[in-house]
C-alpha atoms as a PDB file:
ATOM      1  CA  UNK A   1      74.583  50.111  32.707  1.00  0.00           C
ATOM      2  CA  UNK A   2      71.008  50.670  34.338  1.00  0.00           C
ATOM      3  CA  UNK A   3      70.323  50.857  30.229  1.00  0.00           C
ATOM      4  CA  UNK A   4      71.692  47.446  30.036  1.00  0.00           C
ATOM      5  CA  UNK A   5      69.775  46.266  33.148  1.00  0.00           C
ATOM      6  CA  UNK A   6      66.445  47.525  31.820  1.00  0.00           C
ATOM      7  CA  UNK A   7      66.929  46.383  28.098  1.00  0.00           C
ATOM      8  CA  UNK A   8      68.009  42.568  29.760  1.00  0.00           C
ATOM      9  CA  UNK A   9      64.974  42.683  32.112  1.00  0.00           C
ATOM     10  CA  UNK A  10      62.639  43.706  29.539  1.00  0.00           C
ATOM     11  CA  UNK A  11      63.914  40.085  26.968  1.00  0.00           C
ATOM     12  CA  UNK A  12      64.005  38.045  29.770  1.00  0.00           C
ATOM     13  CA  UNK A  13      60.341  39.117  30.529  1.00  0.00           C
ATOM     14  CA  UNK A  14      59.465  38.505  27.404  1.00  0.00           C
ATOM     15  CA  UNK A  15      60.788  34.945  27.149  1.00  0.00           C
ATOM     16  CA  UNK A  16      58.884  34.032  29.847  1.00  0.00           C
ATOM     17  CA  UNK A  17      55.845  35.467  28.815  1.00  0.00           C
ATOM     18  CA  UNK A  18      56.798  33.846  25.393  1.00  0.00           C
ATOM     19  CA  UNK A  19      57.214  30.027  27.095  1.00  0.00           C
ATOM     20  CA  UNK A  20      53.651  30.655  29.314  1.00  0.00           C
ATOM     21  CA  UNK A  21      51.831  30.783  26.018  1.00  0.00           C
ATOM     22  CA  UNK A  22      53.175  28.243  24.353  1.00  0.00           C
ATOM     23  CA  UNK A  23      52.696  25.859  26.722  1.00  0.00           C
ATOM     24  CA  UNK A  24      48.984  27.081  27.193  1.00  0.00           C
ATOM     25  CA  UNK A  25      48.177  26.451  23.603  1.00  0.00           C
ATOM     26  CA  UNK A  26      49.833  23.053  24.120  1.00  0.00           C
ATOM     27  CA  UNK A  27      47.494  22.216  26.820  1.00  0.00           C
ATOM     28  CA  UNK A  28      44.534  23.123  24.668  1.00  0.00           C
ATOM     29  CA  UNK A  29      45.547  21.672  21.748  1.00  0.00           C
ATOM     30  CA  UNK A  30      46.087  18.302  23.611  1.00  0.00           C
ATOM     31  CA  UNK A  31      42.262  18.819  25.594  1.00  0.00           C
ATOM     32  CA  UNK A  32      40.483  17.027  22.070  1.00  0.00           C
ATOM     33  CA  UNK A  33      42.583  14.099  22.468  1.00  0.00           C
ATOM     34  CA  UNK A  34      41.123  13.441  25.541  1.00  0.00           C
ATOM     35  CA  UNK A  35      37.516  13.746  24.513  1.00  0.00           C
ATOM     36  CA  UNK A  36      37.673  10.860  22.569  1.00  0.00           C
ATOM     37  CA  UNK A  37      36.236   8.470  24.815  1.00  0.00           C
ATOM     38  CA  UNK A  38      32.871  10.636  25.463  1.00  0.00           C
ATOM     39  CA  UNK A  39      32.263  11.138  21.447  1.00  0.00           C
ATOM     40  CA  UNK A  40      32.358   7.294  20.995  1.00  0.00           C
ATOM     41  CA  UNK A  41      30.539   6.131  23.833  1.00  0.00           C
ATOM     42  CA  UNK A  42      27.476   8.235  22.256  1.00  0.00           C
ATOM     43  CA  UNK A  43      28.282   6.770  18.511  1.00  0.00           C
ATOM     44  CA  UNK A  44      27.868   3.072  20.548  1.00  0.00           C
ATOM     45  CA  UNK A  45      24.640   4.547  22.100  1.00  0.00           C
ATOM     46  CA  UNK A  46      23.101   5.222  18.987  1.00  0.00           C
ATOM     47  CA  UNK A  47      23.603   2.026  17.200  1.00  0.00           C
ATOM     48  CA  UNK A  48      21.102   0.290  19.455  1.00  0.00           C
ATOM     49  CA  UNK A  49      18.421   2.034  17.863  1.00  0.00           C
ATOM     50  CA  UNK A  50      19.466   2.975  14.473  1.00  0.00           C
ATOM     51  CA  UNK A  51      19.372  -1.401  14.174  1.00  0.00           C
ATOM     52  CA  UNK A  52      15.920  -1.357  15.843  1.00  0.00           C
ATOM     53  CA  UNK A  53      14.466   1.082  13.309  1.00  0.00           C
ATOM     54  CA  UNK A  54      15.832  -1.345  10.542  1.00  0.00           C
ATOM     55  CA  UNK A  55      13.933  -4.260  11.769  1.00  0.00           C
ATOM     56  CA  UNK A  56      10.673  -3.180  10.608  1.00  0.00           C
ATOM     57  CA  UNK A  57      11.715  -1.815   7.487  1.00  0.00           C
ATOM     58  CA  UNK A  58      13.049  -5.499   6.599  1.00  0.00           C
ATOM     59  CA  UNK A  59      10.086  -7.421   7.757  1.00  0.00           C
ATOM     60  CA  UNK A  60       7.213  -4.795   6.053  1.00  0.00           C
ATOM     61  CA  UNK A  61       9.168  -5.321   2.803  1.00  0.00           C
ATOM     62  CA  UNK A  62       7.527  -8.789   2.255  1.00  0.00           C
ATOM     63  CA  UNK A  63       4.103  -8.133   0.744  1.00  0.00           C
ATOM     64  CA  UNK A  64       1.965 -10.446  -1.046  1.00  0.00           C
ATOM     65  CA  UNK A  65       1.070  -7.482  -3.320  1.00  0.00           C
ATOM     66  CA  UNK A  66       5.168  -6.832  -3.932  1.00  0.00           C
ATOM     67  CA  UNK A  67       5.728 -10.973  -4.436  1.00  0.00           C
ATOM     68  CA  UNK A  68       1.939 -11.533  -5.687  1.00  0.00           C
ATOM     69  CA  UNK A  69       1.581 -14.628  -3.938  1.00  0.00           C
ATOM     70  CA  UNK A  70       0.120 -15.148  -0.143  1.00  0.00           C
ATOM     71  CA  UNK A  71       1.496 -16.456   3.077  1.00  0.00           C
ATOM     72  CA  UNK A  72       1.228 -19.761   2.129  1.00  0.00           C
ATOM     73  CA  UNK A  73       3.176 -19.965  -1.222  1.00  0.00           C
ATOM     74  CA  UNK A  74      -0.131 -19.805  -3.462  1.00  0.00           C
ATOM     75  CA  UNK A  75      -0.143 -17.126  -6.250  1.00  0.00           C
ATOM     76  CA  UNK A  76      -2.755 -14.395  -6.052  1.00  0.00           C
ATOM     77  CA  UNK A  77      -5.860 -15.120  -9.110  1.00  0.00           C
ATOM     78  CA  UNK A  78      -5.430 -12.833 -12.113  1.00  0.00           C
ATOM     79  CA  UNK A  79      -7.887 -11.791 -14.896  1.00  0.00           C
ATOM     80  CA  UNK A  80      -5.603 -13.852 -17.070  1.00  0.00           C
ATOM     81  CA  UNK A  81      -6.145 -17.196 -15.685  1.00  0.00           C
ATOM     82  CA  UNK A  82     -10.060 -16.829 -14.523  1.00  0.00           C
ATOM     83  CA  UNK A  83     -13.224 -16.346 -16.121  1.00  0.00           C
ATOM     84  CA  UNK A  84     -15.825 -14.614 -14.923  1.00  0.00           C
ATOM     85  CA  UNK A  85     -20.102 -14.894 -14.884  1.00  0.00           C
ATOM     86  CA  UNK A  86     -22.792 -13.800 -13.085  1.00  0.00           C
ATOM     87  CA  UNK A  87     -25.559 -15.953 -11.228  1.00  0.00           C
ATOM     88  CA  UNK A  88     -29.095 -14.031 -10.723  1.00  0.00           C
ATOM     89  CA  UNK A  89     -30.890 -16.330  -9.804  1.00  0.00           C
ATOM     90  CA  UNK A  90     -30.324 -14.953  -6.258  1.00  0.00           C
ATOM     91  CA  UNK A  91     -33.636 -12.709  -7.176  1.00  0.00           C
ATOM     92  CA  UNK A  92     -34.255  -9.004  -5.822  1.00  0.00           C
ATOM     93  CA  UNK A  93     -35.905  -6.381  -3.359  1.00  0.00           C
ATOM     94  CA  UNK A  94     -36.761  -2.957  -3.124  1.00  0.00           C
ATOM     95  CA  UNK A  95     -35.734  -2.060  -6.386  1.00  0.00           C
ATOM     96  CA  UNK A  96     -32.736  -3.933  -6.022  1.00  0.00           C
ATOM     97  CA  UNK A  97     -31.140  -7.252  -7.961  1.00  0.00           C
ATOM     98  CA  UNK A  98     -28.740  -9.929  -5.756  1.00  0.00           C
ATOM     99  CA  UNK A  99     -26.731 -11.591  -7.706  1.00  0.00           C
ATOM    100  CA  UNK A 100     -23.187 -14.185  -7.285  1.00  0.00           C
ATOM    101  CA  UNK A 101     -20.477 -12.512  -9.093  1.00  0.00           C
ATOM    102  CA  UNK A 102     -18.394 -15.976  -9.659  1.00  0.00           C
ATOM    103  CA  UNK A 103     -14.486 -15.880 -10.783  1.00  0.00           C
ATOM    104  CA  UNK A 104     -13.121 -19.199 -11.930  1.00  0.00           C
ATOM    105  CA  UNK A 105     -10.220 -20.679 -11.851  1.00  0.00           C
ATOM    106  CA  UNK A 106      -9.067 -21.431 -15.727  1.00  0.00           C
ATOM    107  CA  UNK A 107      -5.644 -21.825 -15.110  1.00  0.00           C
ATOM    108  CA  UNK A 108      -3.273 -24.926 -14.389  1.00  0.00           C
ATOM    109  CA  UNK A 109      -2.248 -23.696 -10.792  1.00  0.00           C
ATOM    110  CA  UNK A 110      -4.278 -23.146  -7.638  1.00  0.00           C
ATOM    111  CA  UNK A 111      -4.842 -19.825  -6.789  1.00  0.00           C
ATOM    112  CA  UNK A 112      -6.269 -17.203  -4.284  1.00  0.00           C
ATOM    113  CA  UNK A 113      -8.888 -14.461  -4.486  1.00  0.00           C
ATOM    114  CA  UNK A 114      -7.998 -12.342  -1.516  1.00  0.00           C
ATOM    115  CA  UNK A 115     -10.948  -9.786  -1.131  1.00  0.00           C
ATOM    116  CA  UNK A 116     -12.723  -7.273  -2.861  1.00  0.00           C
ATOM    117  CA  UNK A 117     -13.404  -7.357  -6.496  1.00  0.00           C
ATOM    118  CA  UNK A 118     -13.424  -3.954  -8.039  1.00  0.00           C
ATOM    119  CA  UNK A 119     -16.730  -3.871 -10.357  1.00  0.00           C
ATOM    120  CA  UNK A 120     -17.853  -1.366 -12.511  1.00  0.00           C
ATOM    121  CA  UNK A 121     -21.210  -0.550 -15.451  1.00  0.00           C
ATOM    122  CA  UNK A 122     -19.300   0.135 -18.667  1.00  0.00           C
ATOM    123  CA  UNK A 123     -20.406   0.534 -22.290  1.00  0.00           C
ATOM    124  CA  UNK A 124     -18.771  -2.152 -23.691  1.00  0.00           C
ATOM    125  CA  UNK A 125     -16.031  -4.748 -23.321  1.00  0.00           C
ATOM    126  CA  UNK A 126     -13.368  -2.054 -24.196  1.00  0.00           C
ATOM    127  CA  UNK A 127     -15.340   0.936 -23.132  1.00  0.00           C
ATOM    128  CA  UNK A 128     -15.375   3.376 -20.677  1.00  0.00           C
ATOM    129  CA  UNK A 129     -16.654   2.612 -17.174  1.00  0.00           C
ATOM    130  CA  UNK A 130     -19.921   4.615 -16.669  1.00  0.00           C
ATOM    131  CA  UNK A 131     -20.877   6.755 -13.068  1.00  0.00           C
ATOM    132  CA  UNK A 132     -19.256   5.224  -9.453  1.00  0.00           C
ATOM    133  CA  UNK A 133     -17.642   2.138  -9.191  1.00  0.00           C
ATOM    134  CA  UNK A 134     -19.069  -0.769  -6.868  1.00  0.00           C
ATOM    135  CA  UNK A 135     -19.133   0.065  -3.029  1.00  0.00           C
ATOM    136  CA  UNK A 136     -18.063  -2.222  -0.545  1.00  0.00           C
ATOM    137  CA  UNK A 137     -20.163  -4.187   1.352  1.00  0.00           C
ATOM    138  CA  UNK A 138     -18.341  -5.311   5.072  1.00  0.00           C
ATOM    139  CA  UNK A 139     -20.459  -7.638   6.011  1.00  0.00           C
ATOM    140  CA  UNK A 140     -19.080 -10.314   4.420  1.00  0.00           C
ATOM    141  CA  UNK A 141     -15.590 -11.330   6.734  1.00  0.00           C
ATOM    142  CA  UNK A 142     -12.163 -11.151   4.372  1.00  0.00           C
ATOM    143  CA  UNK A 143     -11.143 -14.605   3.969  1.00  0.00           C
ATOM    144  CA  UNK A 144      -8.224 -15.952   1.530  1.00  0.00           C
ATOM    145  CA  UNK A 145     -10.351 -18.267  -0.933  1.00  0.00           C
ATOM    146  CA  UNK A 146      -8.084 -21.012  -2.446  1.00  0.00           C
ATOM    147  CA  UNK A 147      -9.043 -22.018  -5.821  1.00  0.00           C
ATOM    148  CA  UNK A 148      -7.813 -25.051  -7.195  1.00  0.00           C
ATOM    149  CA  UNK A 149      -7.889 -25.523 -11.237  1.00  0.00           C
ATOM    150  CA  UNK A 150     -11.831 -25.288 -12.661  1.00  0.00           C
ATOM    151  CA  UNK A 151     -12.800 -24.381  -9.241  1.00  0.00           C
ATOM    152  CA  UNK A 152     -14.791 -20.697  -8.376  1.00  0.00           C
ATOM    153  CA  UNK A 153     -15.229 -18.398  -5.711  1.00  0.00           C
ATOM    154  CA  UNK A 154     -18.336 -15.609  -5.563  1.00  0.00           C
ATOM    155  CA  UNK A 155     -18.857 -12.360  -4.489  1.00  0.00           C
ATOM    156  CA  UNK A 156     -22.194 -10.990  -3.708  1.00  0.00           C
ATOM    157  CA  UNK A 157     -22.733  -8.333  -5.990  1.00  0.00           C
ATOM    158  CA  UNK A 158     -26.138  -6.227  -5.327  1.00  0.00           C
ATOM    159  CA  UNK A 159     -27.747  -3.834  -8.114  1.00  0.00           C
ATOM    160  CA  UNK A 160     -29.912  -1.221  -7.338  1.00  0.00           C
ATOM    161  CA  UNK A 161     -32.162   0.095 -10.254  1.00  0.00           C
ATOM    162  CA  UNK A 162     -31.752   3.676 -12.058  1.00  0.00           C
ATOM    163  CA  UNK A 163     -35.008   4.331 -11.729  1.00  0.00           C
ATOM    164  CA  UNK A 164     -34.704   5.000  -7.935  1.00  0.00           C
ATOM    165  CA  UNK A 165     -33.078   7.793  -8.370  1.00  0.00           C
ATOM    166  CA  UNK A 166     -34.975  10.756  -9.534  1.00  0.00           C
ATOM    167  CA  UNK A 167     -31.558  12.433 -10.492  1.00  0.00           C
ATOM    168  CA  UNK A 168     -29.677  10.296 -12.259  1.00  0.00           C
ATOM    169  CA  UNK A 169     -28.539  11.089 -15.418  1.00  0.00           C
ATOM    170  CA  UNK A 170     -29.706   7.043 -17.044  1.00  0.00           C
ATOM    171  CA  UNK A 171     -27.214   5.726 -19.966  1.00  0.00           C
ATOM    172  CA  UNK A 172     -27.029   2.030 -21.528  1.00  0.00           C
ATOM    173  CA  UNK A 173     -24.756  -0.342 -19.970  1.00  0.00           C
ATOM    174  CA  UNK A 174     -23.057  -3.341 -21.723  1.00  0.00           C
ATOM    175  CA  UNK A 175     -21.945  -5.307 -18.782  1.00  0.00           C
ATOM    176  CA  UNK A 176     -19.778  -5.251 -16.288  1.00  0.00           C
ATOM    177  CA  UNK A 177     -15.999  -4.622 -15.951  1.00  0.00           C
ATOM    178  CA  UNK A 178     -14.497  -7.012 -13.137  1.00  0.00           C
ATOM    179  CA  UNK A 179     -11.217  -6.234 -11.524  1.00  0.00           C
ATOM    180  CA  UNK A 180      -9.928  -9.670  -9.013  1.00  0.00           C
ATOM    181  CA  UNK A 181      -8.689  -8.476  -6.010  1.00  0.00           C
ATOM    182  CA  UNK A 182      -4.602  -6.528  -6.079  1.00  0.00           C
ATOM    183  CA  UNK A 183      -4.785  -6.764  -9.864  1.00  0.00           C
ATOM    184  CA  UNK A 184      -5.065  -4.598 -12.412  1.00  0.00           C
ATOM    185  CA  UNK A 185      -6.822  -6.253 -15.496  1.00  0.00           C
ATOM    186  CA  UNK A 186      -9.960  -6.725 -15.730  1.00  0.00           C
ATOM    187  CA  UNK A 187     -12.739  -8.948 -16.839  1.00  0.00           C
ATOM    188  CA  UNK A 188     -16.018  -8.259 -18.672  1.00  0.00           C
ATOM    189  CA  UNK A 189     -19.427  -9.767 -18.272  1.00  0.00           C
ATOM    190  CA  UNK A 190     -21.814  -9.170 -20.657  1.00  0.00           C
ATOM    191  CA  UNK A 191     -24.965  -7.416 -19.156  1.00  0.00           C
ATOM    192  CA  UNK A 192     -27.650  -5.240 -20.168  1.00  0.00           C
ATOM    193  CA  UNK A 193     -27.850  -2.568 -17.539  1.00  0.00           C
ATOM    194  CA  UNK A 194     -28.935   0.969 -17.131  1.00  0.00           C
ATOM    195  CA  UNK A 195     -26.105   2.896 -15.505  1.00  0.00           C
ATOM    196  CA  UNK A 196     -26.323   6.532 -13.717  1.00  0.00           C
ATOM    197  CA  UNK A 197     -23.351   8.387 -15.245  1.00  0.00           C
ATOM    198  CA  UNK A 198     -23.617  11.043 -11.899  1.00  0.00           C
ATOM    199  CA  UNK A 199     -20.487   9.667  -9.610  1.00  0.00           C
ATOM    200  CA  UNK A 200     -22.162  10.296  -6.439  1.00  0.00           C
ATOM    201  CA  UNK A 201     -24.740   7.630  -7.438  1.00  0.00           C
ATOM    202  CA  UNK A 202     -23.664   4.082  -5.998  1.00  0.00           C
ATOM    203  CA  UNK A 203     -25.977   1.118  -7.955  1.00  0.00           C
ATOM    204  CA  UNK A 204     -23.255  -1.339  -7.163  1.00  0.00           C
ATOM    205  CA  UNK A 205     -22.435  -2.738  -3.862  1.00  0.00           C
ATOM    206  CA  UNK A 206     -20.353  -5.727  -3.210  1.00  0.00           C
ATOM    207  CA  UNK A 207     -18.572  -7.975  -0.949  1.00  0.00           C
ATOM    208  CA  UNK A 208     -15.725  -9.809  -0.213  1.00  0.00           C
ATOM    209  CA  UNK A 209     -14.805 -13.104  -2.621  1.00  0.00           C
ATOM    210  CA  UNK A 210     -16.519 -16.640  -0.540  1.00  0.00           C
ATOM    211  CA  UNK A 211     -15.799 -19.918  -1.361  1.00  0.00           C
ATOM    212  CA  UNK A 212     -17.986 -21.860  -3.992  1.00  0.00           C
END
């Protein structure tokens, strides 16, 4: 009998011990369900900004350079609708020759020279550009210059002679290669030149496109 009574104490200890765990792992199990409400209240606070950071994205996508026309609806000028000459009349000092670099309008549509031209010395209309390429020249305020069929725009365009520098390495010139502003054909001007073929040798300095 006291066998019995052991044996009968022992199961019945057991059970209970058996239902205390199982309704512990019920409780845990249903603890997630209630953390719901926390998890989604920080997936609304992050929206806020996640939109803000998408603003700018949207509004920096619209470039003139990605569209290639301005603000106000006019096309940028390409090489393929202007021509291009030089004016030296403009005369020279210190070794140096001022001249207008003038881009005209040859095509059917108004356009806009927006800048800096990109100028180079090169050996020939095809050829190879020879030593550094133009340097800009800020004094001249950026301005969008309209240009309405047959009508030009300038850019002050200074040469400085080879012979001012002791240590540059002269070569013949042909002209110059003009790139319009945010394009990338160019234009060539026919004009004897000596060029320095050392890169850290600027002869070219120019500014920003004016109007006509």
């Amino acid at each position: 009998m006291t066998n019995m009574r052991v044996k009968n104490g022992l199961l019945l200890t057991m059970a209970a011990a058996s239902v205390f765990l199982l309704s512990g792992c019920f409780q845990s199990q249903a603890q997630p369900s209630g953390s719901a409400v926390p998890s989604d209240t920080a997936s609304a606070s992050s929206s806020p900004s996640a939109s803000a950071s998408s603003t700018p994205t949207s509004s920096g996508s619209a470039t003139p350079s990605s569209t290639g026309t301005t603000a106000s609806g006019v096309g940028l000028c390409k090489a393929g609708s202007l021509t291009a000459s030089v004016d030296s009349t403009g005369g020279g000092a210190a070794g140096s020759v001022y001249m207008k670099l003038i881009l005209t309008n040859s095509g059917s549509e108004p356009c806009v020279l927006n800048g800096f031209p990109g100028v180079s010395l090169t050996s020939g209309a095809t050829g190879d550009p020879i030593g550094a390429a133009a340097a800009r020249d800020d004094s001249q305020p950026v301005t969008q210059v309209v240009l309405a069929p047959g009508k030009a725009g300038f850019a002050q365009l200074r040469y400085t002679q080879a012979g001012n520098y002791p240590e540059c390495m002269q070569a013949p010139a042909a002209g110059f290669r003009v790139y319009p502003p945010e394009d990338t054909a160019s234009l060539f001007i026919p004009q004897q030149r000596t060029a320095c073929s050392n890169t850290n040798i600027n002869l070219l300095t120019v500014q920003a496109f004016q109007a006509g």
